[in-house]
C-alpha atoms as a PDB file:
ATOM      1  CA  UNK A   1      -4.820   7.514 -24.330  1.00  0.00           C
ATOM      2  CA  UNK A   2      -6.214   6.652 -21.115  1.00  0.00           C
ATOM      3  CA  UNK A   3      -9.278   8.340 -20.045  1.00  0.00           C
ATOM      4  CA  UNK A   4     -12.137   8.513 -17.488  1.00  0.00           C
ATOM      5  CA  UNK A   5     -15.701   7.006 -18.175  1.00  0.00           C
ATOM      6  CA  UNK A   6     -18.684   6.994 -16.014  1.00  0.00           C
ATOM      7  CA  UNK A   7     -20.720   3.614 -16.686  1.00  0.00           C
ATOM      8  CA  UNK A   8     -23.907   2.774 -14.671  1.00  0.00           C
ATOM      9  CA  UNK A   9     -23.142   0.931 -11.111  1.00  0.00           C
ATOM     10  CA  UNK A  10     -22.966  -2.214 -11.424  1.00  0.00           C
ATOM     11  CA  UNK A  11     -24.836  -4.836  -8.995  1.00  0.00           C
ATOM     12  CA  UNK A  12     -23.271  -4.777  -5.640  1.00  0.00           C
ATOM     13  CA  UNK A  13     -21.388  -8.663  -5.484  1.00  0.00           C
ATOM     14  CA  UNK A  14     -21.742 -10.106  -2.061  1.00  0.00           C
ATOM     15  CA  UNK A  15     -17.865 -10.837  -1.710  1.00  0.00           C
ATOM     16  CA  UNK A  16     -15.804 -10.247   0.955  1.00  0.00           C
ATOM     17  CA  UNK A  17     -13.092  -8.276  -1.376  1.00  0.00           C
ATOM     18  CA  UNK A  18     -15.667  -6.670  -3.325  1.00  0.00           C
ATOM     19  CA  UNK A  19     -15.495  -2.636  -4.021  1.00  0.00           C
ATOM     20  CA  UNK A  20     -18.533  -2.103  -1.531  1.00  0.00           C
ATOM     21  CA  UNK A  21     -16.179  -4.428   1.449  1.00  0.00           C
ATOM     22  CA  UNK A  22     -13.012  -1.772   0.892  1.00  0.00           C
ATOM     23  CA  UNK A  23     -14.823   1.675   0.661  1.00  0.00           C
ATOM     24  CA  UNK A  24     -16.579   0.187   4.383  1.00  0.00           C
ATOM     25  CA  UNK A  25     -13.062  -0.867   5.421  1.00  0.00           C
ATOM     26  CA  UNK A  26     -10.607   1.782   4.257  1.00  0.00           C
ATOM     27  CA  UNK A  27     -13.860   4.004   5.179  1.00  0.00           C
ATOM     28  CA  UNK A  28     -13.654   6.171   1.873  1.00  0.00           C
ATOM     29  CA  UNK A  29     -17.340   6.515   1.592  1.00  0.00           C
ATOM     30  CA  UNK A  30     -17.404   9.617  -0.632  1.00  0.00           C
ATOM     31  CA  UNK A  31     -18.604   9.124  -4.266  1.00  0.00           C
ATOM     32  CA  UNK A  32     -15.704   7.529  -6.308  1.00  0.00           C
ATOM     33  CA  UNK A  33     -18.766   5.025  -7.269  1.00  0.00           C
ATOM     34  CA  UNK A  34     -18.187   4.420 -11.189  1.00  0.00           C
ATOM     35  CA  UNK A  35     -15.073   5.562 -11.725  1.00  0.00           C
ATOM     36  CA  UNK A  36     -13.089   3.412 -14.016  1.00  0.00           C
ATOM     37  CA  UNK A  37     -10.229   3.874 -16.106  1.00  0.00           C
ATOM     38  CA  UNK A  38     -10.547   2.413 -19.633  1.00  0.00           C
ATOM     39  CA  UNK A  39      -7.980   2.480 -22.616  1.00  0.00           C
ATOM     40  CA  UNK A  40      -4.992   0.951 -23.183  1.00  0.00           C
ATOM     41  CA  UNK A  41      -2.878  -1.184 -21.437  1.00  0.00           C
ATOM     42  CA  UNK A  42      -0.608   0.485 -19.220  1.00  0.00           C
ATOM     43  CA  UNK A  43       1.121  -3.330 -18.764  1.00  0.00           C
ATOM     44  CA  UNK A  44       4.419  -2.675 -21.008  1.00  0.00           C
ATOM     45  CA  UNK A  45       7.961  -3.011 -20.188  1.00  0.00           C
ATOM     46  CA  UNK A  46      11.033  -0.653 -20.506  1.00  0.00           C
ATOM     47  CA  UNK A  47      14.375  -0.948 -21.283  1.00  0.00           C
ATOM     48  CA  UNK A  48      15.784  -2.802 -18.184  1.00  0.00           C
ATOM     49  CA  UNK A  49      12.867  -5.313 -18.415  1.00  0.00           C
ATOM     50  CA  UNK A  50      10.440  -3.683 -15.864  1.00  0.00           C
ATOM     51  CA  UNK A  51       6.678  -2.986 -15.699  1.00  0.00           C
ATOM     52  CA  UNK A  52       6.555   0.947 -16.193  1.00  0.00           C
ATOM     53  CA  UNK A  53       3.196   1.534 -13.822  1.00  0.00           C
ATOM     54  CA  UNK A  54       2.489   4.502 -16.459  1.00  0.00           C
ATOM     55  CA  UNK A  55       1.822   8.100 -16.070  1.00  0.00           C
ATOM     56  CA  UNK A  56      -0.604  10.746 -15.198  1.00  0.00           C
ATOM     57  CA  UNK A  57      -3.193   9.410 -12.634  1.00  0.00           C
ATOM     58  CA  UNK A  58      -3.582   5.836 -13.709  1.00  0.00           C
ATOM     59  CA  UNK A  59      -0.023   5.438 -13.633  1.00  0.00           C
ATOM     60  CA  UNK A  60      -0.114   6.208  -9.804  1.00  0.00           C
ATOM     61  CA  UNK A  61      -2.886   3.952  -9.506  1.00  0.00           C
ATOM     62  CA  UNK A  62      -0.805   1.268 -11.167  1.00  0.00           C
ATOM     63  CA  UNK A  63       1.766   2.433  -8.329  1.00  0.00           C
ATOM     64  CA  UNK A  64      -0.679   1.494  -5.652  1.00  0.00           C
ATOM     65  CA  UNK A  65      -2.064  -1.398  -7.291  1.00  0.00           C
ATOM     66  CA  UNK A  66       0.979  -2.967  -7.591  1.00  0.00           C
ATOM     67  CA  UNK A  67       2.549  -2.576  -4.512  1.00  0.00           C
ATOM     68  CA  UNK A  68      -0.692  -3.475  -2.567  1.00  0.00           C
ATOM     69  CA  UNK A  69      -0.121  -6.641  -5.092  1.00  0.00           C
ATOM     70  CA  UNK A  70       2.807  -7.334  -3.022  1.00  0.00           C
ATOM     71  CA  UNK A  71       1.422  -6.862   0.268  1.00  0.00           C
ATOM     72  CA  UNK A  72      -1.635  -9.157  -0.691  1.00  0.00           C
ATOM     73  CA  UNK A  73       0.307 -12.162  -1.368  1.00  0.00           C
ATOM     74  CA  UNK A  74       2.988 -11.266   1.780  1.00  0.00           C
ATOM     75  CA  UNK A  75      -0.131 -11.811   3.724  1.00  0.00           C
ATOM     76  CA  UNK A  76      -1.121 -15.186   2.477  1.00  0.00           C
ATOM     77  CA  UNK A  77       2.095 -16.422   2.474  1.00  0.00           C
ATOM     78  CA  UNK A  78       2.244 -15.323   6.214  1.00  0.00           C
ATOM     79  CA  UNK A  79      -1.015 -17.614   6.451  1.00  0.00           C
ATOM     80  CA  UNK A  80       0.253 -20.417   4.690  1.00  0.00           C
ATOM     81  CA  UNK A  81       3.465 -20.567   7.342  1.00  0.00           C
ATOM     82  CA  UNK A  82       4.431 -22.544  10.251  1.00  0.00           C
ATOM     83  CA  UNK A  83       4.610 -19.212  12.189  1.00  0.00           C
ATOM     84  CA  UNK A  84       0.763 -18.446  11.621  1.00  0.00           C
ATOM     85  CA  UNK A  85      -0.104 -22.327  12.140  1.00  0.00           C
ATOM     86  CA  UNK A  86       1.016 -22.041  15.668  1.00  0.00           C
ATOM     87  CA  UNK A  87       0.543 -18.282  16.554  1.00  0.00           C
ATOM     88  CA  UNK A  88      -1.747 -17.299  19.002  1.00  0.00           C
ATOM     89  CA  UNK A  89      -5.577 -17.139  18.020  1.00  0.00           C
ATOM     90  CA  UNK A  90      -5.081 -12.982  19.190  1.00  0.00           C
ATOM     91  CA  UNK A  91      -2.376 -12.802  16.798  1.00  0.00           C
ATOM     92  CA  UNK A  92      -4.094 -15.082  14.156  1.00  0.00           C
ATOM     93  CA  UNK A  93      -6.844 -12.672  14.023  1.00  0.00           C
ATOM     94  CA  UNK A  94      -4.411 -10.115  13.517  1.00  0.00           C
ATOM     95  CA  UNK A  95      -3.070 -11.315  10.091  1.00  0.00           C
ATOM     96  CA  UNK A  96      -6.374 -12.730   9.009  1.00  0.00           C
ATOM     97  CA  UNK A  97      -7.518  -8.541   9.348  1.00  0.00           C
ATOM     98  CA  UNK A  98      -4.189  -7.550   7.315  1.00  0.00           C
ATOM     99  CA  UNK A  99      -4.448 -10.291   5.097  1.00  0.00           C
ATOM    100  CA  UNK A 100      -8.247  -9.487   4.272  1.00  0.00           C
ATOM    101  CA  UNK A 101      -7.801  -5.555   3.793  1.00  0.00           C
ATOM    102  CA  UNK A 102      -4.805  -5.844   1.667  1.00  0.00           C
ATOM    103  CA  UNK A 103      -6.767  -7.831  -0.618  1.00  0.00           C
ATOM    104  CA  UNK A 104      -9.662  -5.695  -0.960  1.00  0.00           C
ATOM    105  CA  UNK A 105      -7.076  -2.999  -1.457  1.00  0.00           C
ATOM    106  CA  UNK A 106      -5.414  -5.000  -4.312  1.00  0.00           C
ATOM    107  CA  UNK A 107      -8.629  -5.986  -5.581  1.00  0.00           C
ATOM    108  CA  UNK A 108     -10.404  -2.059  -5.525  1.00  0.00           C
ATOM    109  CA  UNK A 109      -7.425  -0.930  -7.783  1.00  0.00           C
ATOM    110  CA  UNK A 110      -7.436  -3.467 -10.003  1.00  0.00           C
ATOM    111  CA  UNK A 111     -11.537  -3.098 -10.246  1.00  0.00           C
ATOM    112  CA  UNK A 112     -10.266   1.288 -10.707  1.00  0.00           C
ATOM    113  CA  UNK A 113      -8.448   0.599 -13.401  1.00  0.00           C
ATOM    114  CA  UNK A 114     -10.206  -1.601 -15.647  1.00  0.00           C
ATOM    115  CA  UNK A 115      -8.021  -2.512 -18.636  1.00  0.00           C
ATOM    116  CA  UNK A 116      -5.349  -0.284 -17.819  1.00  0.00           C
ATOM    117  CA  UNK A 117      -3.995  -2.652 -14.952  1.00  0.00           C
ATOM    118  CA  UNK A 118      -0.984  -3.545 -15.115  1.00  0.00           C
ATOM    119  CA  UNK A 119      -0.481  -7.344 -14.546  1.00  0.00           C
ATOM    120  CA  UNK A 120      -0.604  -9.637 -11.932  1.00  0.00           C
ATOM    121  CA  UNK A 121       2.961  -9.620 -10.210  1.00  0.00           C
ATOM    122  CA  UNK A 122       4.540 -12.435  -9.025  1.00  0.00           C
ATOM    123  CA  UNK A 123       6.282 -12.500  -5.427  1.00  0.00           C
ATOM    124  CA  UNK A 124       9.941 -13.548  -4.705  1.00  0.00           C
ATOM    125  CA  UNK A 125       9.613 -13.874  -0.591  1.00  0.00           C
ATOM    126  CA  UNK A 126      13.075 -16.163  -0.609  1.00  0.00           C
ATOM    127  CA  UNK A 127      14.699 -14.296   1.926  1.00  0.00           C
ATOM    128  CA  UNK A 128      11.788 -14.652   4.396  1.00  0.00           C
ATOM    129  CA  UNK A 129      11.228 -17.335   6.832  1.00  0.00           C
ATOM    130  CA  UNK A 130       7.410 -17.263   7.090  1.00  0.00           C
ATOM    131  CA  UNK A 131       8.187 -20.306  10.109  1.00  0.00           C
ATOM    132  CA  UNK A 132       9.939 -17.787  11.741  1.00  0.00           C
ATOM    133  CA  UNK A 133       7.726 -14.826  13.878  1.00  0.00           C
ATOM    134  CA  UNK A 134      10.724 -12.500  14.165  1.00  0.00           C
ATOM    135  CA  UNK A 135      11.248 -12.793  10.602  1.00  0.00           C
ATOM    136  CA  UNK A 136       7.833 -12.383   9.492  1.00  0.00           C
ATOM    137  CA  UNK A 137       7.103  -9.420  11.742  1.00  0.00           C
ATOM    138  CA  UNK A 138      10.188  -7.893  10.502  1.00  0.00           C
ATOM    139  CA  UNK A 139       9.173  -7.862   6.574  1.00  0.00           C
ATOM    140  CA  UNK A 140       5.557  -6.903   7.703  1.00  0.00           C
ATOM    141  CA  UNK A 141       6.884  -4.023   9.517  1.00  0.00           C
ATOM    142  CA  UNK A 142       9.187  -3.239   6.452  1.00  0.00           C
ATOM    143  CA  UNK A 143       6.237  -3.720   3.642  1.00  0.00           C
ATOM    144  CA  UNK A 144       3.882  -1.743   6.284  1.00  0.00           C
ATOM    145  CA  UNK A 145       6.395   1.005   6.574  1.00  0.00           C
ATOM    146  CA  UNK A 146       6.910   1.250   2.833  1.00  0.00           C
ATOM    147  CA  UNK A 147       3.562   1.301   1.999  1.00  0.00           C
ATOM    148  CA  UNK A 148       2.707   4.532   4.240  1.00  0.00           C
ATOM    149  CA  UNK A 149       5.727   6.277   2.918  1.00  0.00           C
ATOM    150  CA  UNK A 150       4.788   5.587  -0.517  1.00  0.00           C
ATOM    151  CA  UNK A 151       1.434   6.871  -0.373  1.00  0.00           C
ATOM    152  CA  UNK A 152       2.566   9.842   1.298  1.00  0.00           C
ATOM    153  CA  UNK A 153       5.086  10.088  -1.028  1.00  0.00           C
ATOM    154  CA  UNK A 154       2.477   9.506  -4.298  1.00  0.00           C
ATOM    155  CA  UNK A 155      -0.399  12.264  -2.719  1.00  0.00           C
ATOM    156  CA  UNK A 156       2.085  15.167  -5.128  1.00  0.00           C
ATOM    157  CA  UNK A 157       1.023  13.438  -8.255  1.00  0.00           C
ATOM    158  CA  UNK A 158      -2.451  12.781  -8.172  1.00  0.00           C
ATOM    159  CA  UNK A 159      -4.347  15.359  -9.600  1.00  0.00           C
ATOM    160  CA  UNK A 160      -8.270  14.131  -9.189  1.00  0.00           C
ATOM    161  CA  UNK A 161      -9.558  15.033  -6.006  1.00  0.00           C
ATOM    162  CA  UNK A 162     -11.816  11.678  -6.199  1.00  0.00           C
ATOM    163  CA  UNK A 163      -8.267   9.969  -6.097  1.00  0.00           C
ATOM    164  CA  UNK A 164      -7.007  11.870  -4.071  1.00  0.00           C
ATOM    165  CA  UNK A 165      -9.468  11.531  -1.138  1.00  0.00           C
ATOM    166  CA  UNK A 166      -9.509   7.464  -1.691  1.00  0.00           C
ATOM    167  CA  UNK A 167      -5.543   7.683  -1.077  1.00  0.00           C
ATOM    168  CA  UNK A 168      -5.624   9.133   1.844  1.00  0.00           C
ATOM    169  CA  UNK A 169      -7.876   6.949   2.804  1.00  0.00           C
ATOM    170  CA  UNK A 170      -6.230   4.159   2.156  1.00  0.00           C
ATOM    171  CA  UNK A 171      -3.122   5.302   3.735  1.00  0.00           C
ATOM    172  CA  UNK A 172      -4.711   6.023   7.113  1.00  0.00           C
ATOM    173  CA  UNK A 173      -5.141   1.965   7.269  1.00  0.00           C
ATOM    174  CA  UNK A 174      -1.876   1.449   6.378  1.00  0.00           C
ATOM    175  CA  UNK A 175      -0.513   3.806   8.855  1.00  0.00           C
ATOM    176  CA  UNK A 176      -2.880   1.508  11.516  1.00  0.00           C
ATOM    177  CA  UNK A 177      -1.214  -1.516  10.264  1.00  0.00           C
ATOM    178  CA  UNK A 178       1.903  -0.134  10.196  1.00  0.00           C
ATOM    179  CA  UNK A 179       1.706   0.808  14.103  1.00  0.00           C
ATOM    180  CA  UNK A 180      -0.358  -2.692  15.018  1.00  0.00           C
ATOM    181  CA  UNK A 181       2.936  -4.523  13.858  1.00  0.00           C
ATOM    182  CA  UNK A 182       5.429  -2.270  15.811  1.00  0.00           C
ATOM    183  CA  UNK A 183       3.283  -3.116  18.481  1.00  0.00           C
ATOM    184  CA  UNK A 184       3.728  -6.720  18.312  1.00  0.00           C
ATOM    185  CA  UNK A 185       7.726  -6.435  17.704  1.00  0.00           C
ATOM    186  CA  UNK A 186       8.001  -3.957  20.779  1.00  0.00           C
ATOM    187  CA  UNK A 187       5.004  -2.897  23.239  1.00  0.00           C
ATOM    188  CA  UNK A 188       4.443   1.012  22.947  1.00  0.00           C
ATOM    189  CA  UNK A 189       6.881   1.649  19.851  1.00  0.00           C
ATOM    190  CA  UNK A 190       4.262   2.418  17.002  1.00  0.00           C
ATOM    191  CA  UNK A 191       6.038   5.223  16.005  1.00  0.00           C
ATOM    192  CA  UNK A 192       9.714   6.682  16.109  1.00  0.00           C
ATOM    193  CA  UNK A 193      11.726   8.749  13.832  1.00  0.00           C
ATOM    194  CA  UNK A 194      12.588   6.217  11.223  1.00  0.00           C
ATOM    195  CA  UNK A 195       8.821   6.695  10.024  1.00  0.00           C
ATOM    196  CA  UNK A 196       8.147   9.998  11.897  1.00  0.00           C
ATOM    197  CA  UNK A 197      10.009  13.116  11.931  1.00  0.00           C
ATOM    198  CA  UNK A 198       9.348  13.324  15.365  1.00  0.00           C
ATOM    199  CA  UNK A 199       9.067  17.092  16.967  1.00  0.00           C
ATOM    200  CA  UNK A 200      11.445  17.950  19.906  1.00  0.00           C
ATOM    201  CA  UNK A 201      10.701  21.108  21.765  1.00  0.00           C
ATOM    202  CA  UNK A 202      14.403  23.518  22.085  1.00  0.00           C
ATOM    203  CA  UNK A 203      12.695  26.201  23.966  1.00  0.00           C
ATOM    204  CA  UNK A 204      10.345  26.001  27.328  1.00  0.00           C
ATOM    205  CA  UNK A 205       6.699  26.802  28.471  1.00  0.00           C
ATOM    206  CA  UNK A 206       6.668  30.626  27.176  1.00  0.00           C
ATOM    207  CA  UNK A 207       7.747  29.921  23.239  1.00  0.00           C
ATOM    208  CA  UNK A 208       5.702  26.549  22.127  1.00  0.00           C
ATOM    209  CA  UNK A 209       5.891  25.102  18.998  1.00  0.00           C
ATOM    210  CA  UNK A 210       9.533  25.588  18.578  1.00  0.00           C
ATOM    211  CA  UNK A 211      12.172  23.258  18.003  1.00  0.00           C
ATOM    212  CA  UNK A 212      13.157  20.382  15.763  1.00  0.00           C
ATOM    213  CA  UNK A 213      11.122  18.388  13.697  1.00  0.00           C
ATOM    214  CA  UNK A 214       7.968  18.464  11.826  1.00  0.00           C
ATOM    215  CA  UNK A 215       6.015  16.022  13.446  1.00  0.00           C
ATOM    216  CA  UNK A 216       4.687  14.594   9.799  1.00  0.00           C
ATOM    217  CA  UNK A 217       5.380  11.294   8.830  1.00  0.00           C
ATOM    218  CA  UNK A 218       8.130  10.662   6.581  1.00  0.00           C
ATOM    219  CA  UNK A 219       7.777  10.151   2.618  1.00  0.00           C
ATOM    220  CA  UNK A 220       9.632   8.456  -0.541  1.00  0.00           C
ATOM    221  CA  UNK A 221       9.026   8.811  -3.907  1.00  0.00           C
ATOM    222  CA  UNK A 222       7.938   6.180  -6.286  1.00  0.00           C
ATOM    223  CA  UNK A 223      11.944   5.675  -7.884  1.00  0.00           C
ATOM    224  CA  UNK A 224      13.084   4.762  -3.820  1.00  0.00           C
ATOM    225  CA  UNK A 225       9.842   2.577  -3.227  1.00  0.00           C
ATOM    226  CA  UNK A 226       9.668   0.677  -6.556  1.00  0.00           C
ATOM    227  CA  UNK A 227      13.916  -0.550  -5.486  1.00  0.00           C
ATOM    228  CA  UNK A 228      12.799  -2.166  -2.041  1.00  0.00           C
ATOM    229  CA  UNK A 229       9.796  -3.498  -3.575  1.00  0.00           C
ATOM    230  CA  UNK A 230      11.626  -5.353  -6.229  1.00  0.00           C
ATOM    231  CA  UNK A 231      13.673  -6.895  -3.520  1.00  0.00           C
ATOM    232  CA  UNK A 232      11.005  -9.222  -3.549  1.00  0.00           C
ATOM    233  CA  UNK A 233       9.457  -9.051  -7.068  1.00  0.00           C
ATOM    234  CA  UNK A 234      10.968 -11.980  -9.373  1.00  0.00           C
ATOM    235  CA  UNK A 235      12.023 -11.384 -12.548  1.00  0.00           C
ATOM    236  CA  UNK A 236       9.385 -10.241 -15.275  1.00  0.00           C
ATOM    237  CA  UNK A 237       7.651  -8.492 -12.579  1.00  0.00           C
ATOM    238  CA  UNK A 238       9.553  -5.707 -11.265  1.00  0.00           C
ATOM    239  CA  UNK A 239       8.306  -2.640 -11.346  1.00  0.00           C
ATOM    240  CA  UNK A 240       9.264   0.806 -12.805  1.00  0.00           C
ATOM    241  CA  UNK A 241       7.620   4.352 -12.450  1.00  0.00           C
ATOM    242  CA  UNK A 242       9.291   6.747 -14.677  1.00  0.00           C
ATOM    243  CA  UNK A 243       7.235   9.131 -15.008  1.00  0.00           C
ATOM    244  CA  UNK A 244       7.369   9.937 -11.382  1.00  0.00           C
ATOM    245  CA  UNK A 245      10.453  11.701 -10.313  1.00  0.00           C
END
């Protein structure tokens, strides 16, 4: 069974994607220092050949780990296209942020979880043209998107606070990235209902606060968000997370 030790700190490692680099990025600076998750090896596969990310918390940490995997390498593919080659240096710096935190993201879950990660996925990006902007900016907006909505959609299953606190975190920044790439597709439309389930008012000045709409952003569960991301997991990586209805 998996379980939660406490070892000494280790050295700090002056990398850019080391543990120390996300907690000052994602700006979760509350003490999840030492907190690793040791036992088995959550990397096993189910009946229709997926990676089951596990149960309890690790298994949601699997979840995240995994699907900031995929966001990782979307990034350096993005900076290994013809699109990024001759992009603006504004926009350049743009992806070379993304492409940085996503890592650190990948690499603090991975660092979490100890030997209970699953393994490293491979990406199937087939259907994107990373020479293309419109079609890069459309898959970052789509992995952005899913990402937030996963996260929000994950926050019901986590059940130490520690984890908790780090997730919403980390979602904040994704919600920022999410909104920096509308931004780029279409000036002033970081948010709209698709994401947000936007509040219209129904009465006038004398009864506030009522109408339609929440004004929270939208969720999925992990059984809707594992589907789109194996859109562009290959075979032998795609994902599964059956413990999380």
């Amino acid at each position: 069974m998996t379980k939660l030790l406490l070892p000494p700190e280790p050295a700090a490692q002056p990398t850019s994607t080391s543990r120390r680099s996300f907690l000052r990025y994602s700006g979760a600076t509350m003490a999840v220092g030492g907190l690793l998750l040791a036992g088995c090896d959550d990397d096993s596969e189910n009946g229709n050949n997926r990676i089951d990310v596990g149960s309890g918390d690790p298994g949601i940490l699997n979840y995240a780990y995994a699907l900031e995997q995929l966001e990782a390498a979307f990034y350096a593919a993005v900076k290994g296209g013809a699109y990024y080659t001759g992009a603006p240096a504004s926009e350049k710096q743009i992806f070379d942020d993304l492409a940085l935190h996503e890592q650190i993201h990948a690499d603090f879950f991975k660092t979490a979880l100890g030997n209970g990660a699953i393994k490293a996925l491979e990406p199937d990006f087939s259907t994107i043209n990373f020479g293309d902007k419109n079609s890069v900016l459309t898959a970052a907006q789509a992995f952005e998107d899913l990402g937030v909505a996963a996260y929000n959609g994950a926050g019901r299953f986590i059940t130490a606070p520690g984890y908790l606190a780090v997730a919403g975190k980390i979602v904040s920044v994704e919600a920022r990235h999410a909104a920096l790439i509308r931004d780029l597709r279409s000036y002033n439309s970081f948010v709209d209902n698709d994401v947000v389930d936007l509040f219209t008012p129904s009465g006038n000045a004398s009864t506030p606060g009522v109408g339609n709409g929440t004004g929270l952003e939208r969720s999925k569960r992990p059984a809707e968000v594992v589907e789109t991301a194996n859109q562009f997991l290959k075979e032998g990586s795609k994902i599964s997370a059956n413990s999380f209805k």
